[in-house]
C-alpha atoms as a PDB file:
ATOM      1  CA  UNK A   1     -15.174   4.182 128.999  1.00  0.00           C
ATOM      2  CA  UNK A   2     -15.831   7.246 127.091  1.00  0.00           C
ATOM      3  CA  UNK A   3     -18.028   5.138 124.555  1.00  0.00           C
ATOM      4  CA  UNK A   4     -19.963   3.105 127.111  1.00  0.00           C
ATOM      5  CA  UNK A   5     -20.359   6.568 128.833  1.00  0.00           C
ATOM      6  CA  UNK A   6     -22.149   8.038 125.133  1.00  0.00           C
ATOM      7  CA  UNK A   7     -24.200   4.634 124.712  1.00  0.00           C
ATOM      8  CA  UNK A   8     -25.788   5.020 128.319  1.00  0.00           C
ATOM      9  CA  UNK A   9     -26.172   8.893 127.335  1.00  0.00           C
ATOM     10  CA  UNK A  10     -28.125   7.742 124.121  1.00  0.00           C
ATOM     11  CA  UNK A  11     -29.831   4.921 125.681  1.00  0.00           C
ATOM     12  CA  UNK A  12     -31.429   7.389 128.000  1.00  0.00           C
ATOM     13  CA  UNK A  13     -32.391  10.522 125.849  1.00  0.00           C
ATOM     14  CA  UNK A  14     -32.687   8.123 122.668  1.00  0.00           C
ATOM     15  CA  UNK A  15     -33.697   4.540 123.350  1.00  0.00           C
ATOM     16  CA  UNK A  16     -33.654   2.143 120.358  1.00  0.00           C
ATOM     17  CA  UNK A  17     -32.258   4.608 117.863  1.00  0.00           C
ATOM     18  CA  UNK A  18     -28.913   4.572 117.061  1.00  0.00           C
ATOM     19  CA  UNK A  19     -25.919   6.089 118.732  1.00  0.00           C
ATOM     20  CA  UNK A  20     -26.223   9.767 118.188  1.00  0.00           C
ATOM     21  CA  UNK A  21     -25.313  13.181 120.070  1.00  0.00           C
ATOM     22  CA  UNK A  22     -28.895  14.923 121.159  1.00  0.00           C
ATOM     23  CA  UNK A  23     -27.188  18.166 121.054  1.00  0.00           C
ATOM     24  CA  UNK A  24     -30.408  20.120 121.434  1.00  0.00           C
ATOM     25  CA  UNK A  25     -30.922  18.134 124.900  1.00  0.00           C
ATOM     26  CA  UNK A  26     -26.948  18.361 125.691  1.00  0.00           C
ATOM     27  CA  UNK A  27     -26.295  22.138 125.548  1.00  0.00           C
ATOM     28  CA  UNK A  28     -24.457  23.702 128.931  1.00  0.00           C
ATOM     29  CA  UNK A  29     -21.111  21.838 128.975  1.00  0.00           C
ATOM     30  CA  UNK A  30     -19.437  23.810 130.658  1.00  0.00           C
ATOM     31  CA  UNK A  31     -21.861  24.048 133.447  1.00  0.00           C
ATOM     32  CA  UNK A  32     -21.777  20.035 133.723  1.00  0.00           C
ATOM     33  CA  UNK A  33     -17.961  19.885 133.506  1.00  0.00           C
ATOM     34  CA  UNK A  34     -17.887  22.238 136.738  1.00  0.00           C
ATOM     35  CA  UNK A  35     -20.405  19.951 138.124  1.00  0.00           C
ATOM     36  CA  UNK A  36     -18.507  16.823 137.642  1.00  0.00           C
ATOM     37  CA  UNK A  37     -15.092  18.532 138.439  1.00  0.00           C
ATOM     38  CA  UNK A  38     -16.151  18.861 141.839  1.00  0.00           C
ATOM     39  CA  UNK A  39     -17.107  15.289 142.151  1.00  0.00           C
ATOM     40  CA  UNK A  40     -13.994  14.088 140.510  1.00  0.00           C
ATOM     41  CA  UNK A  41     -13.289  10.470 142.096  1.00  0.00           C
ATOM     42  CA  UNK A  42     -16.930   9.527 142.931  1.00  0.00           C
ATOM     43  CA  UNK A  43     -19.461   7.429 141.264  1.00  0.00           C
ATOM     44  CA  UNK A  44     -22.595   9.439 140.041  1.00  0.00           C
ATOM     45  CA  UNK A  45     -25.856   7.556 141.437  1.00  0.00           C
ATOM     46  CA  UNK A  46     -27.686   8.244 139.061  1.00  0.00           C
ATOM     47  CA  UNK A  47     -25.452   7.021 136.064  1.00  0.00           C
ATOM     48  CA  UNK A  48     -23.174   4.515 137.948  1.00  0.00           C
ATOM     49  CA  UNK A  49     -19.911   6.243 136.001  1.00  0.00           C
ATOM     50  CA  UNK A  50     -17.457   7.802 137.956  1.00  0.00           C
ATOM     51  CA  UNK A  51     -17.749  11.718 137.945  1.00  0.00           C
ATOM     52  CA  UNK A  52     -14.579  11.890 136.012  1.00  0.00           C
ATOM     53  CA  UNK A  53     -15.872  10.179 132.461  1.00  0.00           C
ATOM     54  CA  UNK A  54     -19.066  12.796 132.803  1.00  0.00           C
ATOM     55  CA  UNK A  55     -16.404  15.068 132.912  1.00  0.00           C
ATOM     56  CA  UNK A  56     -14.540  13.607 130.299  1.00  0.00           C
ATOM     57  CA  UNK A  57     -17.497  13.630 127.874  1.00  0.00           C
ATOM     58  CA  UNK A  58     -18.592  17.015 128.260  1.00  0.00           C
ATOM     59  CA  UNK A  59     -15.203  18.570 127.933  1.00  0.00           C
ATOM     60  CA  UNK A  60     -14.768  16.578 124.364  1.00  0.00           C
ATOM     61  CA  UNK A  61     -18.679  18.010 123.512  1.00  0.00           C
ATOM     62  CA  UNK A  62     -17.360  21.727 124.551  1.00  0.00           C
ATOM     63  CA  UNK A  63     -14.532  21.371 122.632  1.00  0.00           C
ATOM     64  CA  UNK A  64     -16.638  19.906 119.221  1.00  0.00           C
ATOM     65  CA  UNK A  65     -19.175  22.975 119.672  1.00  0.00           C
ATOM     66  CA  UNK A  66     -16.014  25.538 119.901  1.00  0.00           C
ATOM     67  CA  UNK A  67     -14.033  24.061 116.859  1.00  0.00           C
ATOM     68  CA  UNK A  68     -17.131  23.989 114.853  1.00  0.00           C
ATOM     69  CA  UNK A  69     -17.996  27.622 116.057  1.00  0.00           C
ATOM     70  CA  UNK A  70     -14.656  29.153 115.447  1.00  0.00           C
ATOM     71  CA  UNK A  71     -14.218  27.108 112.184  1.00  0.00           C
ATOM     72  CA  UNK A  72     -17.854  27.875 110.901  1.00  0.00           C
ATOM     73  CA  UNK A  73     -18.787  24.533 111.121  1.00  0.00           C
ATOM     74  CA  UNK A  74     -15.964  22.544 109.758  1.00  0.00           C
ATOM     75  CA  UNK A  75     -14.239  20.900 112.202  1.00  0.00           C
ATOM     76  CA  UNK A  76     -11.755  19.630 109.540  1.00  0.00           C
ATOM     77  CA  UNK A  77     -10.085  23.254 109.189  1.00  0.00           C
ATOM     78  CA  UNK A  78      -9.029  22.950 112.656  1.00  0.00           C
ATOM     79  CA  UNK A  79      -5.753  20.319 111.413  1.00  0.00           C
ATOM     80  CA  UNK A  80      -5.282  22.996 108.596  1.00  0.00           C
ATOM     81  CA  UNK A  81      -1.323  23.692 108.543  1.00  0.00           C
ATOM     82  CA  UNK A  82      -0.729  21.123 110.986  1.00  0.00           C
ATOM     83  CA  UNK A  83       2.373  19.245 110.397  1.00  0.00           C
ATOM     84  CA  UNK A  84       2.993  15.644 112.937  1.00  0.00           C
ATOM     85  CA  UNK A  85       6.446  15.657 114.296  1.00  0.00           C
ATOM     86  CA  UNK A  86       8.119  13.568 116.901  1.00  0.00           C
ATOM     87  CA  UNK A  87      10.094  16.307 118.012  1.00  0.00           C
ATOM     88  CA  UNK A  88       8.511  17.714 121.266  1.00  0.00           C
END
C-alpha cells in the first residue's frame, strides 16, 4: 500500500516522469503525520487512501531526512556496528 501510496504521490506532483521523492515539494512531515494521526481509520477524500498509509509515508520520509541529517548524508552509516541476532 505504501508503494501505490508513493506512485499516486508522484503521479500528482510529477506526472509522466518516473517514480521519484519531490522532496523540495514534500518538506513538513511531521506536520502531515499529526494531520493524518488524527484521522487514523478514515479515507482521505482527496487521495482515496486511508489516513493511516499518509501517515505511514510521511513517518518513513521523516525518518530518511533524520538518518541522512544525523549521518551527514549517508544513510548507510546508520547499520554501522549493527550485528542481526534472533535473540530478542
Amino acid at each position: 500500500m505504501i508503494a501505490k501510496f508513493s506512485a499516486y504521490g508522484n503521479a500528482k506532483h510529477n506526472p509522466g516522469k518516473p517514480l521519484q521523492w519531490s522532496r523540495n515539494i514534500s518538506t513538513d512531515h511531521r506536520n502531515k503525520i499529526a494531520k493524518h494521526l488524527l484521522d487514523c481509520g478514515t479515507i482521505d477524500p482527496d487521495s482515496d487512501f486511508l489516513h493511516d498509509v499518509a501517515l505511514a509515508w510521511r513517518a518513513l520520509a521523516n525518518l530518511e531526512v533524520t538518518i541522512e541529517r544525523v549521518y551527514g548524508g549517508n544513510p548507510g552509516r546508520a547499520c554501522t556496528g549493527f550485528e542481526p541476532t534472533t535473540e530478542f
